[in-house]
PDB file of N, CA and C in Angstrom:
ATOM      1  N   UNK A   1     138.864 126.748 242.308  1.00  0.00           N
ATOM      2  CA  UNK A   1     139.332 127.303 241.050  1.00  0.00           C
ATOM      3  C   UNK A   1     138.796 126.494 239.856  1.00  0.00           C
ATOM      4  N   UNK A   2     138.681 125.166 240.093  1.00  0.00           N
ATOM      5  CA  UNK A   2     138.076 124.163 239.201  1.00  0.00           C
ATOM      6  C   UNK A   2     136.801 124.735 239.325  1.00  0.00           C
ATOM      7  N   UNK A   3     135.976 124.955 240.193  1.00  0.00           N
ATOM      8  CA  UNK A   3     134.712 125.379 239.535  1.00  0.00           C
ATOM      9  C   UNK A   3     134.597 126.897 238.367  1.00  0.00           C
ATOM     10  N   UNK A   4     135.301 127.466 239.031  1.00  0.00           N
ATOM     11  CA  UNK A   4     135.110 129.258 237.800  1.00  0.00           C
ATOM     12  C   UNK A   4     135.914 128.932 236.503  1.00  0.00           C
ATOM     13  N   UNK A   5     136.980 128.023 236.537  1.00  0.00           N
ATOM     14  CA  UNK A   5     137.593 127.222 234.907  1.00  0.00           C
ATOM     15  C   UNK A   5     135.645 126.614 233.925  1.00  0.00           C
ATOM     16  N   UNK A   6     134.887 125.598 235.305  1.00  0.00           N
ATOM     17  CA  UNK A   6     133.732 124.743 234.246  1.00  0.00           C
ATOM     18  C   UNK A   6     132.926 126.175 233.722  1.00  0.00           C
ATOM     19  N   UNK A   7     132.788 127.205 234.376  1.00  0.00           N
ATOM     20  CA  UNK A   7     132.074 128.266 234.061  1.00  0.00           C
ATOM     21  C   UNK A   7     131.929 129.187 233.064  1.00  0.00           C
ATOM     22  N   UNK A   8     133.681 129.263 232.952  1.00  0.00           N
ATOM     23  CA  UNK A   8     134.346 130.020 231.845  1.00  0.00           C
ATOM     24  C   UNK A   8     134.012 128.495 230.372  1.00  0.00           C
ATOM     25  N   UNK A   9     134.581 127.716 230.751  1.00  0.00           N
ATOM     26  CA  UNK A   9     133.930 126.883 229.816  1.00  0.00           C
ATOM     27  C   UNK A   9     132.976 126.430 229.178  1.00  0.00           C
ATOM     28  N   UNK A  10     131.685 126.717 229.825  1.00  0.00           N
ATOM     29  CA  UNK A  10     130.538 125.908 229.604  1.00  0.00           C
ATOM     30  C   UNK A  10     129.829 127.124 228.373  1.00  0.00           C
ATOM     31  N   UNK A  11     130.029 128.523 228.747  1.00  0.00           N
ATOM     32  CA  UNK A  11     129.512 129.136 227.653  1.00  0.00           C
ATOM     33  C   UNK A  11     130.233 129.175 226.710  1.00  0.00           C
ATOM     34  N   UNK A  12     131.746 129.220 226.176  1.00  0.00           N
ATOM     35  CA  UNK A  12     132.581 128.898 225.259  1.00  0.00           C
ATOM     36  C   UNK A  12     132.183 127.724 224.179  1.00  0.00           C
ATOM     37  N   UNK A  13     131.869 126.884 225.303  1.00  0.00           N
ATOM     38  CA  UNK A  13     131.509 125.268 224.617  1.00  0.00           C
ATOM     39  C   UNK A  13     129.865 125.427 223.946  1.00  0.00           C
ATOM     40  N   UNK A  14     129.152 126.513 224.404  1.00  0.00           N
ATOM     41  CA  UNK A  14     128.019 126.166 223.668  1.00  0.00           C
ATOM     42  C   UNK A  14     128.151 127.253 222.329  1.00  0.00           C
ATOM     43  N   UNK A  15     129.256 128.470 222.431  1.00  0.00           N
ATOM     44  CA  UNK A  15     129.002 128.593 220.924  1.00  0.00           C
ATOM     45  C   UNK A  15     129.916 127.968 220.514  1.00  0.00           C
ATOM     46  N   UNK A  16     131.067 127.856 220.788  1.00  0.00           N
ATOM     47  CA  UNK A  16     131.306 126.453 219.300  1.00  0.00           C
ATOM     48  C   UNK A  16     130.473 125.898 218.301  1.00  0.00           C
ATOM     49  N   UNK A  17     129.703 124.956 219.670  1.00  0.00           N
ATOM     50  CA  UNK A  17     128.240 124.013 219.297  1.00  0.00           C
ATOM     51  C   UNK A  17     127.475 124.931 218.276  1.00  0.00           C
ATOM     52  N   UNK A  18     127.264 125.893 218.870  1.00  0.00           N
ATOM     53  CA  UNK A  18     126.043 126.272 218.221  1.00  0.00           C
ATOM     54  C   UNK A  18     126.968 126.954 216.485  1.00  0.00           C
ATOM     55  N   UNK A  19     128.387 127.417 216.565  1.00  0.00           N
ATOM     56  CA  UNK A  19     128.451 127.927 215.576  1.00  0.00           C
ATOM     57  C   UNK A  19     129.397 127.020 214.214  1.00  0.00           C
ATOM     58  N   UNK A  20     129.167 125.181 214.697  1.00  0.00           N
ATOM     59  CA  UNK A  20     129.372 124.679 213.881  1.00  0.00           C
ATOM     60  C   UNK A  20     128.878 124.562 212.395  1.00  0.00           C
ATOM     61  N   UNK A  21     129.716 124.560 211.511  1.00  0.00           N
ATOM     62  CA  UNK A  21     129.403 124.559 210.095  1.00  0.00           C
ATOM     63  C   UNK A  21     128.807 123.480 209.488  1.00  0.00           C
ATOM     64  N   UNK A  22     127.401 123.630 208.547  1.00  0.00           N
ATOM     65  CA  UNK A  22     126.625 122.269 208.080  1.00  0.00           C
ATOM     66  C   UNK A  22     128.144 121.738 207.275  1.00  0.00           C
ATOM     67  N   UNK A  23     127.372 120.189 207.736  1.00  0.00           N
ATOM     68  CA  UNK A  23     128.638 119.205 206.974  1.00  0.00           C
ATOM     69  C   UNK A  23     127.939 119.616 205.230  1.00  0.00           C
ATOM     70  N   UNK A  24     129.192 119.597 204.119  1.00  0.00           N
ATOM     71  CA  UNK A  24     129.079 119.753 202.894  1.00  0.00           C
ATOM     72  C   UNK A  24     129.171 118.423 202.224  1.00  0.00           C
ATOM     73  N   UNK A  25     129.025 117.942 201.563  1.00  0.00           N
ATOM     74  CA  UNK A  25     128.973 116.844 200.794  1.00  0.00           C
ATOM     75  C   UNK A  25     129.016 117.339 199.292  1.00  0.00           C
ATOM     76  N   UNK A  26     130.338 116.511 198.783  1.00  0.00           N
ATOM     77  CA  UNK A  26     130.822 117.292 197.387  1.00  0.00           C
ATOM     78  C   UNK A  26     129.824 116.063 196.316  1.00  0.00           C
ATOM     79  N   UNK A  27     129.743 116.624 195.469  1.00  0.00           N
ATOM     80  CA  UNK A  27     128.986 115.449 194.082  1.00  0.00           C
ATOM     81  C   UNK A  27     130.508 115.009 193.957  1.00  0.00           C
ATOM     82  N   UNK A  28     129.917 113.449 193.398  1.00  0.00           N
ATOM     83  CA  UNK A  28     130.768 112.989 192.825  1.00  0.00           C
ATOM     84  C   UNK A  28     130.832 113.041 191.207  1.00  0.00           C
ATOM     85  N   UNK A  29     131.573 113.093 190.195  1.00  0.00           N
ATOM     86  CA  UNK A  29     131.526 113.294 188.791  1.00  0.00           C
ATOM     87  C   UNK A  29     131.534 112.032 188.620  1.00  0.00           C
ATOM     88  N   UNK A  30     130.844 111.481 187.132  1.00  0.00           N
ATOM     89  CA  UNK A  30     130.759 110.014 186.456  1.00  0.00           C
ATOM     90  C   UNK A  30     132.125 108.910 186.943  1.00  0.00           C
ATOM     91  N   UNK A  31     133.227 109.743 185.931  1.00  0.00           N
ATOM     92  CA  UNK A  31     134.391 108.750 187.296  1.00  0.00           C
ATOM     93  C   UNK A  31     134.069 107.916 187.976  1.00  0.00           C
ATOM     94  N   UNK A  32     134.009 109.269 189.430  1.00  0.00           N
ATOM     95  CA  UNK A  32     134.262 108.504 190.449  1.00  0.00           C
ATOM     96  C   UNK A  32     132.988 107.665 190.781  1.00  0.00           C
ATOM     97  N   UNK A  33     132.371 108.066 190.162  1.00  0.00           N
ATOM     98  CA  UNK A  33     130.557 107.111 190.453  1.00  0.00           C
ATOM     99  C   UNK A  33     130.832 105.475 189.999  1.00  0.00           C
ATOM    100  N   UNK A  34     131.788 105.879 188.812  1.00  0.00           N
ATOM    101  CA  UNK A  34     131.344 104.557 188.285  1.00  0.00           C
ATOM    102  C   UNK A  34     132.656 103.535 188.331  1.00  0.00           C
ATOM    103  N   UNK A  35     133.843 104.383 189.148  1.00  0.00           N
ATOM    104  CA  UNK A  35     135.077 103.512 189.455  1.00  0.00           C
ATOM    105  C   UNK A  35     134.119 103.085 191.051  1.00  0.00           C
ATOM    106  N   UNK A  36     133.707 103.699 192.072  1.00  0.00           N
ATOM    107  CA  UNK A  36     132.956 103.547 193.035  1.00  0.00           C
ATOM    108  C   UNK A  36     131.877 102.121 192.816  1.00  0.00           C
ATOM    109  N   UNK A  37     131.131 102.182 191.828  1.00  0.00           N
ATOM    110  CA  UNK A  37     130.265 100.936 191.424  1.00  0.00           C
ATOM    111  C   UNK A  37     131.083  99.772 190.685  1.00  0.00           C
ATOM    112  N   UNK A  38     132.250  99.904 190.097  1.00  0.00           N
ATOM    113  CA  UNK A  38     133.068  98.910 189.807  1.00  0.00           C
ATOM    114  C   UNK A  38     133.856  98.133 191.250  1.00  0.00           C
ATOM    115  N   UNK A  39     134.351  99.125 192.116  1.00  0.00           N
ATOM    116  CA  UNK A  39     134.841  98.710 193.402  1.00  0.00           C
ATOM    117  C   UNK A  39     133.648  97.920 193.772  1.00  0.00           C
ATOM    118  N   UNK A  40     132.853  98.246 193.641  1.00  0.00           N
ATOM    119  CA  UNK A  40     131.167  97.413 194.651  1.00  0.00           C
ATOM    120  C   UNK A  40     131.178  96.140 193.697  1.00  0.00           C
ATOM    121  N   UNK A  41     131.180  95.962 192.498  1.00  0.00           N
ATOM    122  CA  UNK A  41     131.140  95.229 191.749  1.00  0.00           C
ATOM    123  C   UNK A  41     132.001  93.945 192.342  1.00  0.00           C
ATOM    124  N   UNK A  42     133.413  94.459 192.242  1.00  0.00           N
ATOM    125  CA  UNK A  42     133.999  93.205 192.709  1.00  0.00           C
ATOM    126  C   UNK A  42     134.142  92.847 193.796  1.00  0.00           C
ATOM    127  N   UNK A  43     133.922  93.943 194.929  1.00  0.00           N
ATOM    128  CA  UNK A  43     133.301  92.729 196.569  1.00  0.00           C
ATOM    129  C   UNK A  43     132.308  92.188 196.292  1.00  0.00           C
ATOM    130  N   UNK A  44     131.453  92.647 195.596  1.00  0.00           N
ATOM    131  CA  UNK A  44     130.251  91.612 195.303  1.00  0.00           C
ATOM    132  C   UNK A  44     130.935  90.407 195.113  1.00  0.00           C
ATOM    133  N   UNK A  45     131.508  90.367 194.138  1.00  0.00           N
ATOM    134  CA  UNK A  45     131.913  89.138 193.002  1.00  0.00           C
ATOM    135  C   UNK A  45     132.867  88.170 194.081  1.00  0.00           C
ATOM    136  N   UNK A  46     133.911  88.375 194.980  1.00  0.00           N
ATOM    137  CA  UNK A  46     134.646  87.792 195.699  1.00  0.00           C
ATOM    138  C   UNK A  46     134.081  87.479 196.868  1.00  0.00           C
ATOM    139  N   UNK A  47     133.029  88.582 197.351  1.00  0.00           N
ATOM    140  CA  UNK A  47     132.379  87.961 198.367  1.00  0.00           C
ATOM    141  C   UNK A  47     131.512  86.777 198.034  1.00  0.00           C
ATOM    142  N   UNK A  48     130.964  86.178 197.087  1.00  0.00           N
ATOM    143  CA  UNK A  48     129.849  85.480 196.575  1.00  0.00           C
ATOM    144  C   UNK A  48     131.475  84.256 196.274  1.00  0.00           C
ATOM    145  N   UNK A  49     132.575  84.583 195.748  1.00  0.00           N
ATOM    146  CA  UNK A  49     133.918  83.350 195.310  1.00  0.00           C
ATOM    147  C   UNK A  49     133.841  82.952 196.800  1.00  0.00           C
ATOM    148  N   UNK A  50     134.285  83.359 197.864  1.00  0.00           N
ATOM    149  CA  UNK A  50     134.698  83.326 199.358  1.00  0.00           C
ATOM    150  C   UNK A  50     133.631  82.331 199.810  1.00  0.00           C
ATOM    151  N   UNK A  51     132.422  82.405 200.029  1.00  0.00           N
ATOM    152  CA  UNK A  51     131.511  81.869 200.317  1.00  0.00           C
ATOM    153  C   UNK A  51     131.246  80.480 199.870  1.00  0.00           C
ATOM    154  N   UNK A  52     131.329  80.817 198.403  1.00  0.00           N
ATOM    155  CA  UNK A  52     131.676  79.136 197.895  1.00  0.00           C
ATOM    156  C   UNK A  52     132.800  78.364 198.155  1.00  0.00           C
ATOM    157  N   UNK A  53     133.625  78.854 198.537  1.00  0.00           N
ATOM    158  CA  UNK A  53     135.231  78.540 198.436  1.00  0.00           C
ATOM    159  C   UNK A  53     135.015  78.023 200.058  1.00  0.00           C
ATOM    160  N   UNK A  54     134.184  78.754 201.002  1.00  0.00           N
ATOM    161  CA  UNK A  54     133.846  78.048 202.327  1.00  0.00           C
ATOM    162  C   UNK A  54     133.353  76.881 201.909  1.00  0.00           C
ATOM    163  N   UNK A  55     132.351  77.057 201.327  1.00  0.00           N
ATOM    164  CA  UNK A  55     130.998  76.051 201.353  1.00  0.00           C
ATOM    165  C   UNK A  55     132.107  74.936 200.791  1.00  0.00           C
ATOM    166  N   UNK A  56     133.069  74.475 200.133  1.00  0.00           N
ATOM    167  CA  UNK A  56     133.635  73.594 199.014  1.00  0.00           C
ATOM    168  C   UNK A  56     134.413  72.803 200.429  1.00  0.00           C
ATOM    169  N   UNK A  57     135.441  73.789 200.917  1.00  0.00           N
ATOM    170  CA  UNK A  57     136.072  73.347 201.924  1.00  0.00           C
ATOM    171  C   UNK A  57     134.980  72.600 203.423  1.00  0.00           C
ATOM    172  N   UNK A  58     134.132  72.910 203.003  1.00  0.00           N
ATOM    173  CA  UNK A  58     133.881  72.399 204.678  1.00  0.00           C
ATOM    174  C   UNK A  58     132.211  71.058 204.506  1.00  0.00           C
ATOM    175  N   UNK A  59     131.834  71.193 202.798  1.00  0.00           N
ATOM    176  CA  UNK A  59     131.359  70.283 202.481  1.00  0.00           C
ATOM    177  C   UNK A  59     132.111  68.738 202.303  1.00  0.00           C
ATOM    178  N   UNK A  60     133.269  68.964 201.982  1.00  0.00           N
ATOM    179  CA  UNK A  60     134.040  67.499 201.942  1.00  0.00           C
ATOM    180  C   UNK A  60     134.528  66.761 203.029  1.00  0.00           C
ATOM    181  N   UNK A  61     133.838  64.856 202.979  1.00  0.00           N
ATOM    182  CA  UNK A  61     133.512  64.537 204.120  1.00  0.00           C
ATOM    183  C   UNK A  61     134.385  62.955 203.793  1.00  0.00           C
ATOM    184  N   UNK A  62     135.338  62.063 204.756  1.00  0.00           N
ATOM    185  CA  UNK A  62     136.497  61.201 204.437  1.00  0.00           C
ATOM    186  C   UNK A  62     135.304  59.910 205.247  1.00  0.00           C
ATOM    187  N   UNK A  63     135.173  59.011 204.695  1.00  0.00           N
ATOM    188  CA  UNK A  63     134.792  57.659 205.677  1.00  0.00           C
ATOM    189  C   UNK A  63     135.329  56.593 205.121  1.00  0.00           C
ATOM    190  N   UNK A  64     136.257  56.445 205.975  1.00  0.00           N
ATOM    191  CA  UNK A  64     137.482  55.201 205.495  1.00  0.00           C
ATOM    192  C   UNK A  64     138.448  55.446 204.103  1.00  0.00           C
ATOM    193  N   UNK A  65     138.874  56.493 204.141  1.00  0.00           N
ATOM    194  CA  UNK A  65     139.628  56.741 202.975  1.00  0.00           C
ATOM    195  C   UNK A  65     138.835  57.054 201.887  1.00  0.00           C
ATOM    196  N   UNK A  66     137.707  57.435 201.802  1.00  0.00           N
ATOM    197  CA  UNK A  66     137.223  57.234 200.705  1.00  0.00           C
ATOM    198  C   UNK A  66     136.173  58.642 201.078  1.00  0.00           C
ATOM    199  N   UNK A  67     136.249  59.850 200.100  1.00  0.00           N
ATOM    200  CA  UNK A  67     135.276  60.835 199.612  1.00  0.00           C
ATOM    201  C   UNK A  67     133.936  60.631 199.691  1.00  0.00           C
ATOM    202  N   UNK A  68     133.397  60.791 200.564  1.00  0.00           N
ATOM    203  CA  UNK A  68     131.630  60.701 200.969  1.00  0.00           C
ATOM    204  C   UNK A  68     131.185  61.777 199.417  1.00  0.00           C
ATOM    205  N   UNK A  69     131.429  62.935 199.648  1.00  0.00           N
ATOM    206  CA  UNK A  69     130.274  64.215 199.251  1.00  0.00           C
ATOM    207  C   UNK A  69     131.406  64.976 198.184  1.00  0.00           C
ATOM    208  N   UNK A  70     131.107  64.951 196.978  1.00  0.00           N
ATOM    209  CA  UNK A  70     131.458  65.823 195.988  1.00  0.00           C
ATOM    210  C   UNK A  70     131.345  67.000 195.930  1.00  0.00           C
ATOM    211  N   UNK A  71     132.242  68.059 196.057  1.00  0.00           N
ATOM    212  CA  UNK A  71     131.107  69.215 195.418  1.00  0.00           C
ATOM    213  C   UNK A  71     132.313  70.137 194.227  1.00  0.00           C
ATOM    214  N   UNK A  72     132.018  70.551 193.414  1.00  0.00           N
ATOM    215  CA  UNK A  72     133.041  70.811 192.233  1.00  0.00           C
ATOM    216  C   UNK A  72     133.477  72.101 193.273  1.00  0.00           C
ATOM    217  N   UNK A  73     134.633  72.545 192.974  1.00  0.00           N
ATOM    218  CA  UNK A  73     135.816  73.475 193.426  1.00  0.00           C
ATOM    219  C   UNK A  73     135.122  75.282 192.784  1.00  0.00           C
ATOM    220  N   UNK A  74     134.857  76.334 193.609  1.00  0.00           N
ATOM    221  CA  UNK A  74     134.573  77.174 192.842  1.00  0.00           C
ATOM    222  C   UNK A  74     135.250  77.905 191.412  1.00  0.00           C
ATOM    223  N   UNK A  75     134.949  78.419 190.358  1.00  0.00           N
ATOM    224  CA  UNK A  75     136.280  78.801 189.770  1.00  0.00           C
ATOM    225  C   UNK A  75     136.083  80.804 190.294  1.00  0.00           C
ATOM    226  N   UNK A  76     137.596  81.040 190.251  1.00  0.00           N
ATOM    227  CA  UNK A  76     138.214  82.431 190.431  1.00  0.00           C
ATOM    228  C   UNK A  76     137.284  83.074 189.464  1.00  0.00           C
ATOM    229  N   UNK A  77     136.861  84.070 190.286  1.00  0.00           N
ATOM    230  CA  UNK A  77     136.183  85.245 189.174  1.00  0.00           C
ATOM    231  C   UNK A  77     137.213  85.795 188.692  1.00  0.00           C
ATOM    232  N   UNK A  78     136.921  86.129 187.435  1.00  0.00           N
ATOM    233  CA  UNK A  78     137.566  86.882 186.475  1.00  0.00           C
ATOM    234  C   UNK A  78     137.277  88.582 186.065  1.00  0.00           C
ATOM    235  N   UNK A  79     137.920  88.937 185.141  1.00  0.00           N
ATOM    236  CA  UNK A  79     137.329  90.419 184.872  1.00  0.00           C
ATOM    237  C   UNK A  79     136.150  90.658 184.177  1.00  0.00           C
ATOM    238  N   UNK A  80     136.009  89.198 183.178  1.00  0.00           N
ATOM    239  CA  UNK A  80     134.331  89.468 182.942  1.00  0.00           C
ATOM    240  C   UNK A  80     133.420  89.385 183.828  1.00  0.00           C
ATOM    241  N   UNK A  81     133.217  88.395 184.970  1.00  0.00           N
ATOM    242  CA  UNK A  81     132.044  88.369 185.833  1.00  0.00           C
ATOM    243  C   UNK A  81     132.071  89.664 186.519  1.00  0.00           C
ATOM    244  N   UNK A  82     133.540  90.199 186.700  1.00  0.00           N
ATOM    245  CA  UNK A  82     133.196  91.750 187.764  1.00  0.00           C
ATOM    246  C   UNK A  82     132.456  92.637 186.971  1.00  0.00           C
ATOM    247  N   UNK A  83     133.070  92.440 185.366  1.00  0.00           N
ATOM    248  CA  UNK A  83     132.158  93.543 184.488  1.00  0.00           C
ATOM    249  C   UNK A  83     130.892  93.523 184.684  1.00  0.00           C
ATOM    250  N   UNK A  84     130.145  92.088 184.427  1.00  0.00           N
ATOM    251  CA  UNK A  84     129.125  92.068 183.694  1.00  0.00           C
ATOM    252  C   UNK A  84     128.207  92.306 185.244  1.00  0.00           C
ATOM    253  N   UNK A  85     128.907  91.988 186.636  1.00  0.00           N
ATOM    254  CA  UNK A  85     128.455  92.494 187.867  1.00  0.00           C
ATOM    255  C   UNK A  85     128.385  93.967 187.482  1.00  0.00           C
ATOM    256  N   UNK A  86     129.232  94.625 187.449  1.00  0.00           N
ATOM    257  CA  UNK A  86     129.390  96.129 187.382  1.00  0.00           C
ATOM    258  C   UNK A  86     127.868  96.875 186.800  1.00  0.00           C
ATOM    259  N   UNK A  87     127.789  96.374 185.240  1.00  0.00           N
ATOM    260  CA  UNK A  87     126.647  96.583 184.461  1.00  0.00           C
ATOM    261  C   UNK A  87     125.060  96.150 184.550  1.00  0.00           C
ATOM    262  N   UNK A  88     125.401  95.374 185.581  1.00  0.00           N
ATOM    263  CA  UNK A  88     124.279  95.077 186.524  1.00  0.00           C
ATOM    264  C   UNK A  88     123.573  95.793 187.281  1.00  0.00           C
ATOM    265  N   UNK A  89     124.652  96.367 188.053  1.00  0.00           N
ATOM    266  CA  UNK A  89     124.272  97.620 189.139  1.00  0.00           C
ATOM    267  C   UNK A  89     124.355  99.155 188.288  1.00  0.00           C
ATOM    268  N   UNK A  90     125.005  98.897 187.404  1.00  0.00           N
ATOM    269  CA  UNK A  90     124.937 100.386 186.488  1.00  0.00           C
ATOM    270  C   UNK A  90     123.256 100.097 186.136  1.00  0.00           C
ATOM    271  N   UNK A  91     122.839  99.318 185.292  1.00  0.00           N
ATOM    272  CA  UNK A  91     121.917  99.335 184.596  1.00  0.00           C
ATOM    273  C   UNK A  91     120.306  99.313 185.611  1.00  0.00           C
ATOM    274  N   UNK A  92     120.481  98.882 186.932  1.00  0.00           N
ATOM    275  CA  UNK A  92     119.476  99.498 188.102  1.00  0.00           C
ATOM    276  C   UNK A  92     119.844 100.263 188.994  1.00  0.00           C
ATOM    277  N   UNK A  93     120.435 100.998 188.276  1.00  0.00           N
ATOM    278  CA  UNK A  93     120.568 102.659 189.161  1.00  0.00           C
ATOM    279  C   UNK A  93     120.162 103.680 187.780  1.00  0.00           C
ATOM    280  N   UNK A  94     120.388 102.876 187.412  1.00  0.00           N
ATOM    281  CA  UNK A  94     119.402 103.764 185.760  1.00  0.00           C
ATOM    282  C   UNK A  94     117.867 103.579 185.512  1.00  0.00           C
ATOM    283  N   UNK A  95     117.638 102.754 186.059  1.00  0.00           N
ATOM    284  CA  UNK A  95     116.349 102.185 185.848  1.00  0.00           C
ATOM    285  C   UNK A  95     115.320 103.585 186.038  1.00  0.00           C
ATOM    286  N   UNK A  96     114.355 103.682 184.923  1.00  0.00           N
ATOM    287  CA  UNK A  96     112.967 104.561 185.126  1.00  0.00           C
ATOM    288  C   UNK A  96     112.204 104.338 185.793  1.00  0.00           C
ATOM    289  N   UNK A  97     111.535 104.497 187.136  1.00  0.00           N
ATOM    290  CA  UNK A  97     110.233 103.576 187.644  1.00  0.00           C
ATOM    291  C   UNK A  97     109.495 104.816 188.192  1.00  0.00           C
TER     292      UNK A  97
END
C-alpha cells in the first residue's frame, strides 16, 4: 500500500514544484534604505569598539606588580562617529564611477 501512496505522490509533488511562484522582492523606499545603512553604520562602529576593547584587555601584561605594556582604554562610540560612519557609506553608494 506504501508503494501506490509514493505513486500518488510523486506526480502531485512535481506540480507543486513546478507550479511554484517566482520569489518577489519588494523595493525598499529612502527610509528604510537609509535607517538599514544607519543600522550597518553602527555594527560597523561597535564592531571596530569590541575589537579594541579585546585588544586593551588582553594587551595588559603584570611582572612583579608592576604594568609591563600600556595601551590607552578604547573610548565608547558615540552618535557622532555612527553618523559620520553612516555618511560614509551613504556617500559610496552614491558615488558616480
Amino acid at each position: 500500500m506504501s508503494n501506490t501512496k509514493a505513486k500518488t505522490e510523486a506526480p502531485w509533488q512535481a506540480f507543486m514544484d513546478a507550479a511554484k511562484l517566482p520569489q518577489v522582492t519588494v523595493n525598499k523606499n529612502g527610509y528604510e534604505i537609509r535607517a538599514e545603512l544607519l543600522g550597518m553604520a553602527k555594527d560597523f562602529v561597535l564592531n571596530d569598539y569590541y575589537a579594541k576593547w579585546g585588544q586593551f584587555e588582553t594587551s595588559i601584561k603584570k611582572e612583579h606588580d608592576e604594568i609591563v605594556t600600556k595601551v590607552e582604554m578604547p573610548t565608547v562610540p558615540g552618535i557622532e562617529q555612527i553618523m559620520e560612519t553612516a555618511q560614509k557609506f551613504y556617500d559610496f553608494v552614491n558615488q558616480k564611477k
